[in-house]
Protein backbone atom coordinates (compact mmCIF):
# COMPACT_ATOMS: atom_id res chain seq x y z
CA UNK A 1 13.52 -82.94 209.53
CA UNK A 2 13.73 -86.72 208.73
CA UNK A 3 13.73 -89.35 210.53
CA UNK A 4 17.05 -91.24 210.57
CA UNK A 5 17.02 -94.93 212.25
CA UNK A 6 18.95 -95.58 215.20
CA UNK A 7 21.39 -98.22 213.15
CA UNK A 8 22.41 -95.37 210.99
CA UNK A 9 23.02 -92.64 213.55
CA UNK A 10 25.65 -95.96 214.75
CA UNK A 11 27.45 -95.79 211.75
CA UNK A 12 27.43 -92.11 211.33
CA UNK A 13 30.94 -90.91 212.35
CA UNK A 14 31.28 -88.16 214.57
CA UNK A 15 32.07 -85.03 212.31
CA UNK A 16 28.55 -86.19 210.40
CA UNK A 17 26.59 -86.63 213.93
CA UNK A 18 27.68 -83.00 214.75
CA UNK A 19 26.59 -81.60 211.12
CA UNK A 20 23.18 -83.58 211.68
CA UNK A 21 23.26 -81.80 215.00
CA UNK A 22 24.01 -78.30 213.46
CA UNK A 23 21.39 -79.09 210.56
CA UNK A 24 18.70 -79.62 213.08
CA UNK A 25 19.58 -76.32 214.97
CA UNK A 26 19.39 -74.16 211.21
CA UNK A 27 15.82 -76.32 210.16
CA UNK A 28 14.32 -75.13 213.30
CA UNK A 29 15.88 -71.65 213.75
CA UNK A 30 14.80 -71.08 209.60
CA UNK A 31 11.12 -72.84 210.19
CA UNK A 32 10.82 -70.19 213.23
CA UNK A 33 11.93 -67.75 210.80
CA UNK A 34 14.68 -66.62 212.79
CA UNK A 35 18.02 -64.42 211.87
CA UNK A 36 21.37 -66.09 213.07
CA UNK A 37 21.85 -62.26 214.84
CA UNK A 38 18.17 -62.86 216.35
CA UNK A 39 19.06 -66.22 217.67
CA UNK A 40 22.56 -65.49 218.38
CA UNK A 41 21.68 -62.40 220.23
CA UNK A 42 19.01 -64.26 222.48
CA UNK A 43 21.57 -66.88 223.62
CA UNK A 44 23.89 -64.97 224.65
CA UNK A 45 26.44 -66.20 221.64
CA UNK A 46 28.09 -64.36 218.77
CA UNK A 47 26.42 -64.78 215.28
CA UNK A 48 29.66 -66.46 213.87
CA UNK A 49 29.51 -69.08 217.09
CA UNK A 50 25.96 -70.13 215.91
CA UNK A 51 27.16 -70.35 212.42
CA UNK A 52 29.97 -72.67 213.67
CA UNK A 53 27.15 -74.85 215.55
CA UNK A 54 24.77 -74.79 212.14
CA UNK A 55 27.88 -75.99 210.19
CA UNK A 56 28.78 -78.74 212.94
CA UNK A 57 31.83 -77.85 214.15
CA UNK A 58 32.79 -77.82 217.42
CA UNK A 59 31.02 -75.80 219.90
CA UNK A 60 31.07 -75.62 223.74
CA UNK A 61 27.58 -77.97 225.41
CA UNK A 62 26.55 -74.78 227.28
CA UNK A 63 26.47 -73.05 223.28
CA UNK A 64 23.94 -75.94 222.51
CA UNK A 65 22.26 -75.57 225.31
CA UNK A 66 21.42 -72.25 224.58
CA UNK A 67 20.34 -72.17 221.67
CA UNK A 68 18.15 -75.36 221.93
CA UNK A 69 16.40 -73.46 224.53
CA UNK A 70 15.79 -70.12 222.27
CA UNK A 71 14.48 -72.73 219.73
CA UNK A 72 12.17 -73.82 222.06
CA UNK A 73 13.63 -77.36 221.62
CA UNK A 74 14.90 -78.36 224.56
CA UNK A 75 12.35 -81.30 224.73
CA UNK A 76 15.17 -83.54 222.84
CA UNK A 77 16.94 -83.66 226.16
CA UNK A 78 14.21 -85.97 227.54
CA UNK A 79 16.50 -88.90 225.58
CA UNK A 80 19.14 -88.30 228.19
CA UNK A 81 16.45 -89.30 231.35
């Protein structure tokens, strides 16, 4: 994934912050070489609700939650501390 600077995550508006979001969940769920049923499954979620979060649209917290923690990417919550 790149690295995007904080002044341009500030201009971003929100539909693009929640596609950045959803790209980040399909770059690490594809580099883990991971199915959309696999990861779905695991989380507890349907396969189209994951598809939903990979194409940034709007998903429940607890979905992200989820599926951050199959990833084994939870560690990005350490921002919110």
């Amino acid at each position: 994934m790149t690295d995007i600077p904080y002044e341009k995550w500030l201009s971003m508006s929100d539909d693009n912050l929640a596609k950045q979001v959803g790209a980040f969940i399909k770059y690490h769920r594809l580099e883990q070489n991971k199915t959309q049923e696999s990861v779905a499954k695991a989380a507890g979620i349907s396969r189209s609700t994951l598809s939903l979060l990979e194409k940034g649209d709007s998903v429940t917290l607890s979905t992200l939650i989820q599926v951050l923690r199959v990833l084994n990417q939870l560690h990005i919550l350490e921002a919110f501390q």
